[in-house]
PDB file of N, CA and C in Angstrom:
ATOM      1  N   UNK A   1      -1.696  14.209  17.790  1.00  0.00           N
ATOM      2  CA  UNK A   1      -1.170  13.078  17.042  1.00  0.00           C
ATOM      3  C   UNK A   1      -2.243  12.008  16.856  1.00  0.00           C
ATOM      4  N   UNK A   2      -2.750  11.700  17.956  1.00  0.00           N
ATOM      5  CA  UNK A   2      -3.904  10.904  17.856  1.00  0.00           C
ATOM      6  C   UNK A   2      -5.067  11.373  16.794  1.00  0.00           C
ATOM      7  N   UNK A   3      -5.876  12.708  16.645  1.00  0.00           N
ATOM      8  CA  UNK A   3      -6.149  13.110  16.187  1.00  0.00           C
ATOM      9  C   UNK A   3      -6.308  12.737  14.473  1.00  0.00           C
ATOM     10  N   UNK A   4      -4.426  13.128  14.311  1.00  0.00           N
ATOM     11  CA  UNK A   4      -4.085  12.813  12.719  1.00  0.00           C
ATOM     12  C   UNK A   4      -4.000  11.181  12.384  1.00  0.00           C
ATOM     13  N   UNK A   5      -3.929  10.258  12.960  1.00  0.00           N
ATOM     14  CA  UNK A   5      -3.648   9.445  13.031  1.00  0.00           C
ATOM     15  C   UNK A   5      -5.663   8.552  12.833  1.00  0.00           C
ATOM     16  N   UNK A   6      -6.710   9.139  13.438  1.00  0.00           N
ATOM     17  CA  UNK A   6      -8.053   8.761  13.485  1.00  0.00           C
ATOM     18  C   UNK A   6      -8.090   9.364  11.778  1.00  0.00           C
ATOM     19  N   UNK A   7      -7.900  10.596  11.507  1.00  0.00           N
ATOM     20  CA  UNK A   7      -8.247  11.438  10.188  1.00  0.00           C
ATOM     21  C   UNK A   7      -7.667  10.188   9.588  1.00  0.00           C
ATOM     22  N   UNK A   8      -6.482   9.662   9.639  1.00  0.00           N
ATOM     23  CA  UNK A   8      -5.853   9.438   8.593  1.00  0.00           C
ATOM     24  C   UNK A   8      -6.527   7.407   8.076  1.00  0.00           C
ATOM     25  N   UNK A   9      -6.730   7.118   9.265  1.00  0.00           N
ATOM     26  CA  UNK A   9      -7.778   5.559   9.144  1.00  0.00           C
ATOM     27  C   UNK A   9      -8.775   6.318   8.619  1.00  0.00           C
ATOM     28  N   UNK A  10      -9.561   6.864   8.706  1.00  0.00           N
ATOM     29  CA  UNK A  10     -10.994   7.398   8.277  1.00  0.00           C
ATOM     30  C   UNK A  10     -10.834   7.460   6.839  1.00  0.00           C
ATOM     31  N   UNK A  11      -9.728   7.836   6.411  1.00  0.00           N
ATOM     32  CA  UNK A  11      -9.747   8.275   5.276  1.00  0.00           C
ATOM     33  C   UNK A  11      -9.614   7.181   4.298  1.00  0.00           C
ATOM     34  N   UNK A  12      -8.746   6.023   5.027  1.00  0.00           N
ATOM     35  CA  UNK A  12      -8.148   4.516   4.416  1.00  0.00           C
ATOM     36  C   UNK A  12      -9.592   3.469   4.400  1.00  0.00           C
ATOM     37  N   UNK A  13     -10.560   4.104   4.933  1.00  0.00           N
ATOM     38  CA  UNK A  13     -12.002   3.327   5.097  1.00  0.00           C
ATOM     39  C   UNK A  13     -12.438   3.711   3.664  1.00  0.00           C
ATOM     40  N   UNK A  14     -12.293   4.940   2.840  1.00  0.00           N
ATOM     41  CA  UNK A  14     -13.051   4.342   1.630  1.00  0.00           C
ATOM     42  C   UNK A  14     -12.755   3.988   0.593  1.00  0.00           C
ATOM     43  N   UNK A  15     -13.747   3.373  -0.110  1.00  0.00           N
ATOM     44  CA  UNK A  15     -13.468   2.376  -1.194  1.00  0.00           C
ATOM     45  C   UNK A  15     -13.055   3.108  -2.066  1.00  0.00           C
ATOM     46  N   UNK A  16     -12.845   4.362  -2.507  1.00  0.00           N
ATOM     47  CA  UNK A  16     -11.849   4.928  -3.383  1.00  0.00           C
ATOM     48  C   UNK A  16     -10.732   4.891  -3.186  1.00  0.00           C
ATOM     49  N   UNK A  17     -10.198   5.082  -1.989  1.00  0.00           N
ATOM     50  CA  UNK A  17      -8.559   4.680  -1.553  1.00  0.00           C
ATOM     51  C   UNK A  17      -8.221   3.193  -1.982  1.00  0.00           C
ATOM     52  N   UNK A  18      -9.055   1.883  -2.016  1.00  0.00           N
ATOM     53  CA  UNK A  18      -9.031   0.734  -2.367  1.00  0.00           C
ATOM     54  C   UNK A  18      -8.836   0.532  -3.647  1.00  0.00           C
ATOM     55  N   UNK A  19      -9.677   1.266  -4.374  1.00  0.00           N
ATOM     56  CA  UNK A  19      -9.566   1.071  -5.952  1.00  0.00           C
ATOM     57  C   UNK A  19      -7.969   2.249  -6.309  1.00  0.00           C
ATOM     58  N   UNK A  20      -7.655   3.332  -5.919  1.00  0.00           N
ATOM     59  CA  UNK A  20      -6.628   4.194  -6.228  1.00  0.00           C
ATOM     60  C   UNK A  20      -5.314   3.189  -5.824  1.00  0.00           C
ATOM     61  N   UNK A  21      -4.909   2.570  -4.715  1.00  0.00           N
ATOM     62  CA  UNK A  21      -3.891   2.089  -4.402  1.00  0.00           C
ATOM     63  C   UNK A  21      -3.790   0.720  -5.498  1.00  0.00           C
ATOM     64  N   UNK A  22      -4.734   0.275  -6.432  1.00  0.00           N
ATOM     65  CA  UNK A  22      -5.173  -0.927  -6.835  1.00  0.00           C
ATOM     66  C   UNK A  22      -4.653  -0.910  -7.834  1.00  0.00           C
ATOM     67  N   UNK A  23      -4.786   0.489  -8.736  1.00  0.00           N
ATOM     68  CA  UNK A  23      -4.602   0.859  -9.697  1.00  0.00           C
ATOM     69  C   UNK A  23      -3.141   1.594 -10.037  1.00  0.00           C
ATOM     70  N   UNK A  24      -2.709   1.994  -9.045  1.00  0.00           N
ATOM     71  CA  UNK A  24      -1.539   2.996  -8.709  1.00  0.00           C
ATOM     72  C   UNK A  24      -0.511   0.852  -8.699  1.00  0.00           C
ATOM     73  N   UNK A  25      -0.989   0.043  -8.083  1.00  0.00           N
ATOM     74  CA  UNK A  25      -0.127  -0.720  -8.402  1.00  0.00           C
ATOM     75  C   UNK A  25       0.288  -1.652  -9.570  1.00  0.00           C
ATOM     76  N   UNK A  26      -1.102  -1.540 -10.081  1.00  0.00           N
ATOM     77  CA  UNK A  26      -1.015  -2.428 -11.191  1.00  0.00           C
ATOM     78  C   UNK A  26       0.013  -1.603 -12.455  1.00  0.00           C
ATOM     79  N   UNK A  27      -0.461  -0.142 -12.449  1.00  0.00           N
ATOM     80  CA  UNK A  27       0.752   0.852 -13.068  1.00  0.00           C
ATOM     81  C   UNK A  27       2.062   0.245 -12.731  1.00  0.00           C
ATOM     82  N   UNK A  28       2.648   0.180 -11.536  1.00  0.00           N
ATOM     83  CA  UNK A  28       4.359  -0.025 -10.909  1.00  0.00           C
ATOM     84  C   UNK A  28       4.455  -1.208 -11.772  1.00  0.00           C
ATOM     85  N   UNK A  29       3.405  -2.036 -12.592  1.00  0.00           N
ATOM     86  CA  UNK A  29       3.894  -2.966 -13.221  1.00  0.00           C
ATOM     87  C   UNK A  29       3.867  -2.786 -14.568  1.00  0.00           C
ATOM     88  N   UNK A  30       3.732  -1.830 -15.373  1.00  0.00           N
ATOM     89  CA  UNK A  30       3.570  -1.563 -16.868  1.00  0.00           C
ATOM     90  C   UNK A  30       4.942  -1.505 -17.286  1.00  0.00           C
ATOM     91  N   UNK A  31       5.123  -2.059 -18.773  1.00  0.00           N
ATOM     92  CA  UNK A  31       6.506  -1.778 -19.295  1.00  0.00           C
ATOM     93  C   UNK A  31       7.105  -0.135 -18.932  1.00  0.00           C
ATOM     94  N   UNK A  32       6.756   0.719 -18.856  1.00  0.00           N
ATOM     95  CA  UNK A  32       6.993   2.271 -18.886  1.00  0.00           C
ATOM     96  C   UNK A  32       8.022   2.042 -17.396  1.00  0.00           C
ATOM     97  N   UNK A  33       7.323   1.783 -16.220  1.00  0.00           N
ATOM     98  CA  UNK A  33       8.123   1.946 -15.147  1.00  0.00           C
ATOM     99  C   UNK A  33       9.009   0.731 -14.905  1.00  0.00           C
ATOM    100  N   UNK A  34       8.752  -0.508 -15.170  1.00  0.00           N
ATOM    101  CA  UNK A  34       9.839  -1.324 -15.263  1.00  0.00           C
ATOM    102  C   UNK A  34      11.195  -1.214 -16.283  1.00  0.00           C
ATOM    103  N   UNK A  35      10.840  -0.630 -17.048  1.00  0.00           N
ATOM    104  CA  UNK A  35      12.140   0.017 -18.350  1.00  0.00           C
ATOM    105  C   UNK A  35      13.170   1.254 -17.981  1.00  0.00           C
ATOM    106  N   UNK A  36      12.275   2.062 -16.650  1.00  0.00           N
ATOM    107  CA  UNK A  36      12.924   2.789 -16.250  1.00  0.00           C
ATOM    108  C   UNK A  36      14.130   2.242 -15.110  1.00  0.00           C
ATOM    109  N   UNK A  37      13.856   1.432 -14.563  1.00  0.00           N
ATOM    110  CA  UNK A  37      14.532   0.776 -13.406  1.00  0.00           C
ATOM    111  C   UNK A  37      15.177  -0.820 -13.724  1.00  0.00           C
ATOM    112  N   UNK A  38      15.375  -0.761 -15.091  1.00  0.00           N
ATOM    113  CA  UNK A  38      15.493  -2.549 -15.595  1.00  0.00           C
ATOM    114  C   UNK A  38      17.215  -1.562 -16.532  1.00  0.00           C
ATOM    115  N   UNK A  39      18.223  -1.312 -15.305  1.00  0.00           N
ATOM    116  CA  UNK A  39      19.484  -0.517 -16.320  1.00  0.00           C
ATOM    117  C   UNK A  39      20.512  -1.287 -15.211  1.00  0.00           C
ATOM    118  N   UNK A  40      21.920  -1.740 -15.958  1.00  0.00           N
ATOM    119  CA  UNK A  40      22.713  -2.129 -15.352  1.00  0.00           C
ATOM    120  C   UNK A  40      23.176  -1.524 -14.173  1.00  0.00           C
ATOM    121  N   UNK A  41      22.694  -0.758 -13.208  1.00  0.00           N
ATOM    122  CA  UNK A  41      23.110   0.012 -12.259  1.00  0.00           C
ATOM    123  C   UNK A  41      22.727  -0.878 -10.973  1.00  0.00           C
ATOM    124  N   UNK A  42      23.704  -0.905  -9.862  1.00  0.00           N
ATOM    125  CA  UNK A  42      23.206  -1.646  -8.667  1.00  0.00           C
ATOM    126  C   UNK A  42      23.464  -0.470  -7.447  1.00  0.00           C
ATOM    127  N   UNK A  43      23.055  -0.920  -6.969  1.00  0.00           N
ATOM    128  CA  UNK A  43      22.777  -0.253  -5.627  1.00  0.00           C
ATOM    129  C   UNK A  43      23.364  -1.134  -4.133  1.00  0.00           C
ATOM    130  N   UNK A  44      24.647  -0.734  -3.593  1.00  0.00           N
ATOM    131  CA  UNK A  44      24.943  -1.622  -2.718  1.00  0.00           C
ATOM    132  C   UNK A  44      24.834  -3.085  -3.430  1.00  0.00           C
ATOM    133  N   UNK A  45      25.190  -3.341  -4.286  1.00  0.00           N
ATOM    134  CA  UNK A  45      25.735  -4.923  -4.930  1.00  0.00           C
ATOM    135  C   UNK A  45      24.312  -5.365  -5.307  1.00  0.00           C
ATOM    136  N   UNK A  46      23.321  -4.819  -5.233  1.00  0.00           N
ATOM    137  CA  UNK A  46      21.663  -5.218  -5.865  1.00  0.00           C
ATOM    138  C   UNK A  46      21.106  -4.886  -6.555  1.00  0.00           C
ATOM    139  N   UNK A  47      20.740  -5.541  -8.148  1.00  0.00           N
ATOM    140  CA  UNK A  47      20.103  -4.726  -9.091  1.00  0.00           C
ATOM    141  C   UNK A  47      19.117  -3.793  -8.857  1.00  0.00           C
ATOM    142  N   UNK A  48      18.876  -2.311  -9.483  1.00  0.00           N
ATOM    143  CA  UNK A  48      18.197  -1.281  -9.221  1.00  0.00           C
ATOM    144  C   UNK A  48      16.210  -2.080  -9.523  1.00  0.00           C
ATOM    145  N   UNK A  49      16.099  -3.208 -10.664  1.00  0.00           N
ATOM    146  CA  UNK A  49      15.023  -3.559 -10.653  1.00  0.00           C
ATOM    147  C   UNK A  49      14.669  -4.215  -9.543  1.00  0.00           C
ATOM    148  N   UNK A  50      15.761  -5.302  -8.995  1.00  0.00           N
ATOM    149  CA  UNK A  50      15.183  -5.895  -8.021  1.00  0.00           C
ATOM    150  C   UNK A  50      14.848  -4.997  -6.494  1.00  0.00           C
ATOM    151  N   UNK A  51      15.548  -4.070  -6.471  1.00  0.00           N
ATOM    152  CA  UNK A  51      15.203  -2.904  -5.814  1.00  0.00           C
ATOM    153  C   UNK A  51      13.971  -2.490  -5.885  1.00  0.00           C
ATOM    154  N   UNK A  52      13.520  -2.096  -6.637  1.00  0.00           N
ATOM    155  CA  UNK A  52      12.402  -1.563  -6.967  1.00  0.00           C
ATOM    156  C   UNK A  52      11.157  -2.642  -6.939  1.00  0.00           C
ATOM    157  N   UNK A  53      11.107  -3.751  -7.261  1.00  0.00           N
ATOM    158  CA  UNK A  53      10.360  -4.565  -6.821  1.00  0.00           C
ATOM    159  C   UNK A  53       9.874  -4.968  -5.769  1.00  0.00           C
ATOM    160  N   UNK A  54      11.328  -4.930  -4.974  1.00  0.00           N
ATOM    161  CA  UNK A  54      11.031  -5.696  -3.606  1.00  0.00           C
ATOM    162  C   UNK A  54      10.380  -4.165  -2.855  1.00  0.00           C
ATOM    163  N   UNK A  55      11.028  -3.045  -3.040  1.00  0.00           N
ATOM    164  CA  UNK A  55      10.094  -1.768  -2.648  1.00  0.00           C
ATOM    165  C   UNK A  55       8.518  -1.723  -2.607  1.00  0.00           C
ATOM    166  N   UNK A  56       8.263  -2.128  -3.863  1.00  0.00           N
ATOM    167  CA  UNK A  56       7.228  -2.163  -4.719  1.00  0.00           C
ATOM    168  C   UNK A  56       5.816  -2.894  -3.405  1.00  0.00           C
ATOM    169  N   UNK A  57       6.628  -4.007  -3.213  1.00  0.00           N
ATOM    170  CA  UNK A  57       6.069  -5.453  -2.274  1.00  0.00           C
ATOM    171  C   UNK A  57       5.855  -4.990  -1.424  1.00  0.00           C
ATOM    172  N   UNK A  58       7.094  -4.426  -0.570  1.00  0.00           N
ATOM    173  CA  UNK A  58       7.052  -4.439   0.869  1.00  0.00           C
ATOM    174  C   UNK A  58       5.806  -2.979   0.992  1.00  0.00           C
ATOM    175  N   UNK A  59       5.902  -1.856   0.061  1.00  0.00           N
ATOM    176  CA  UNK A  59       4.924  -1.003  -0.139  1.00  0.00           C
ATOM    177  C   UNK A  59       3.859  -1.078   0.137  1.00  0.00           C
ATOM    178  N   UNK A  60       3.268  -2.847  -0.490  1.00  0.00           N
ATOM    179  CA  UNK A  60       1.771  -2.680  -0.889  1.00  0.00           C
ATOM    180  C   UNK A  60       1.532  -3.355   0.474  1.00  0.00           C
ATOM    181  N   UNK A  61       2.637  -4.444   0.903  1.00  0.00           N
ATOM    182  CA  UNK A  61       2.251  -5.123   2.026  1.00  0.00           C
ATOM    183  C   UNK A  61       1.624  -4.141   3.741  1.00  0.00           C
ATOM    184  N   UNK A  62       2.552  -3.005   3.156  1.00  0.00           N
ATOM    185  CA  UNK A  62       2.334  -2.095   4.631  1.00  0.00           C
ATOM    186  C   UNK A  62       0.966  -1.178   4.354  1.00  0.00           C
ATOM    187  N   UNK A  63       0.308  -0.970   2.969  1.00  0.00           N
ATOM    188  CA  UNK A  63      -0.833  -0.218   2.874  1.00  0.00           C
ATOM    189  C   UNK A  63      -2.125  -1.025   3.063  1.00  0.00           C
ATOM    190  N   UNK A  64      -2.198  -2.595   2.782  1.00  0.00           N
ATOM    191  CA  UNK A  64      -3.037  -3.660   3.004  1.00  0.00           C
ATOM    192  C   UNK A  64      -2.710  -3.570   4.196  1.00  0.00           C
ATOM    193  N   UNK A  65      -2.023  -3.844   5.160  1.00  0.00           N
ATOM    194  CA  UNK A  65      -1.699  -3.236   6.530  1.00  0.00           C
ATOM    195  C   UNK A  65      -2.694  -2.585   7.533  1.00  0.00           C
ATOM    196  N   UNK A  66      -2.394  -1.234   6.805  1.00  0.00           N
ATOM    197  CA  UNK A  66      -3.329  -0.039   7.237  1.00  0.00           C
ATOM    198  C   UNK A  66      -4.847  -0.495   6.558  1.00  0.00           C
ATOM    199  N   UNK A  67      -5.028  -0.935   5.754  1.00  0.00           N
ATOM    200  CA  UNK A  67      -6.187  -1.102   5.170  1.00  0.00           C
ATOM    201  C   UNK A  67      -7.042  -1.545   6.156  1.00  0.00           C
ATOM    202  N   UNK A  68      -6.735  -3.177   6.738  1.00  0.00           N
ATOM    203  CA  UNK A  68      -6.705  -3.915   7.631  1.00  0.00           C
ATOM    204  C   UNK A  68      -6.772  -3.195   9.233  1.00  0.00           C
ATOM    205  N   UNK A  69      -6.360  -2.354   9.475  1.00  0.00           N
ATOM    206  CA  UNK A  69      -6.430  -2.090  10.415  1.00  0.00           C
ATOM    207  C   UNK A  69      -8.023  -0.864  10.773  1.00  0.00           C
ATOM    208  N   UNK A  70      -7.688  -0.002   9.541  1.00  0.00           N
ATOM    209  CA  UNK A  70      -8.820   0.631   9.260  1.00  0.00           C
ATOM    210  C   UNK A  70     -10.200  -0.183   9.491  1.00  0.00           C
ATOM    211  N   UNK A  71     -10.690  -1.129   9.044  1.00  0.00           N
ATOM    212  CA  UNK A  71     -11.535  -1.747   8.860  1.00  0.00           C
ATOM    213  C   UNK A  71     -11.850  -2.317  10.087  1.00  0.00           C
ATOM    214  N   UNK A  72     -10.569  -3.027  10.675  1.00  0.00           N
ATOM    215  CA  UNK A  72     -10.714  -3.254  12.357  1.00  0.00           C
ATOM    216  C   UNK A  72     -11.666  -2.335  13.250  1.00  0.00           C
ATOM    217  N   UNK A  73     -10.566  -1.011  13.057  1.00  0.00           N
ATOM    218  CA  UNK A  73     -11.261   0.190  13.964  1.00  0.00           C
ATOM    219  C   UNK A  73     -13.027   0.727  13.680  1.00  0.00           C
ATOM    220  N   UNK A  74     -13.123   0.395  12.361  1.00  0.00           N
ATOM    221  CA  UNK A  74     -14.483   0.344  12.152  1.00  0.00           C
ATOM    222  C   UNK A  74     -14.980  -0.001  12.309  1.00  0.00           C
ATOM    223  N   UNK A  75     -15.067  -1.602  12.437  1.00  0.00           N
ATOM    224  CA  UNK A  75     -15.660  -2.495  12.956  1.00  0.00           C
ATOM    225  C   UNK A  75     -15.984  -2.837  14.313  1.00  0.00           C
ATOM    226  N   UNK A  76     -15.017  -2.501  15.460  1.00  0.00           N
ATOM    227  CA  UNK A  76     -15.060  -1.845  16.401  1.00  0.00           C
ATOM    228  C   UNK A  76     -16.095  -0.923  16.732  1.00  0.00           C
ATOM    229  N   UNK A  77     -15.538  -0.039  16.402  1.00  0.00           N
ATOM    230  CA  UNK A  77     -16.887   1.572  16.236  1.00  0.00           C
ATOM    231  C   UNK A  77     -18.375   1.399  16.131  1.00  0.00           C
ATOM    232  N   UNK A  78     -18.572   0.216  15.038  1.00  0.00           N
ATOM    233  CA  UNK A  78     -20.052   0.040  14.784  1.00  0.00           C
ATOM    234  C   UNK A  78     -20.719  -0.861  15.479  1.00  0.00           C
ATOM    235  N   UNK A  79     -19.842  -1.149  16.367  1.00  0.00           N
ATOM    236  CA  UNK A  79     -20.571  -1.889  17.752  1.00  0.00           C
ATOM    237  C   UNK A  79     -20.466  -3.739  17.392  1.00  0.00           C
ATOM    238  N   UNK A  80     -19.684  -4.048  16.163  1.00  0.00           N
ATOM    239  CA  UNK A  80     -19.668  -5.105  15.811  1.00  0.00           C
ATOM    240  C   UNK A  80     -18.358  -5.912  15.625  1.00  0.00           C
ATOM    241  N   UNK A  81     -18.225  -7.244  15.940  1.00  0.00           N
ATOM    242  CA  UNK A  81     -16.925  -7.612  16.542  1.00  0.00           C
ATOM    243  C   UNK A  81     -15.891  -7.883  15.126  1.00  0.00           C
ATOM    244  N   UNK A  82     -16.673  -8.220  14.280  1.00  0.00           N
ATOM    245  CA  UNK A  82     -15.867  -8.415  13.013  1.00  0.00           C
ATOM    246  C   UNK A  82     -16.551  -9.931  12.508  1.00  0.00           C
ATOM    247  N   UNK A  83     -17.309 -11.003  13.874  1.00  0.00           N
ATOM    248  CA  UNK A  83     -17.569 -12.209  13.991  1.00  0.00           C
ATOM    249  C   UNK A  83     -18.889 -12.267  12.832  1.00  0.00           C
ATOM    250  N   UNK A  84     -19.045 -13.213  11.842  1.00  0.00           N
ATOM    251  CA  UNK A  84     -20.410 -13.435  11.363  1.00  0.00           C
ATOM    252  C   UNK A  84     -21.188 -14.013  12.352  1.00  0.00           C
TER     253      UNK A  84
END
């Protein structure tokens, strides 16, 4: 577990994962996917857009997250505290 868990920061260290998640969000905001989820339908008494928004948020908030943490452990690793 540990194992998958090192693979899986290693992998959140490069700057292609930065630019892909960047881009993958700025998409969740194009007319195409907001038109799909902008329909009178609620979900437990909550519009399906605002659903999807607040998804959207809490999404990016937990991958900046990991991002953040990645960078920690690296920083760590390279013998350096994070301090200028």
């Amino acid at each position: 577990m540990k194992r998958l868990i090192s693979k899986i920061m290693h992998r959140l260290q490069l700057r292609e994962s930065w630019i892909i998640f960047f881009i993958l969000g700025i998409i969740m905001m194009t007319f195409p996917f907001l038109h799909i989820f902008n329909k009178p339908i609620t979900l437990f008494g909550v519009p399906l857009l605002f659903l999807y928004l607040t998804a959207g948020w809490i999404f990016s908030i937990f991958v900046i997250y990991l991002f953040m943490i990645a960078s920690r452990n690296e920083n760590k690793g390279n013998g350096r505290d994070g301090k200028p």
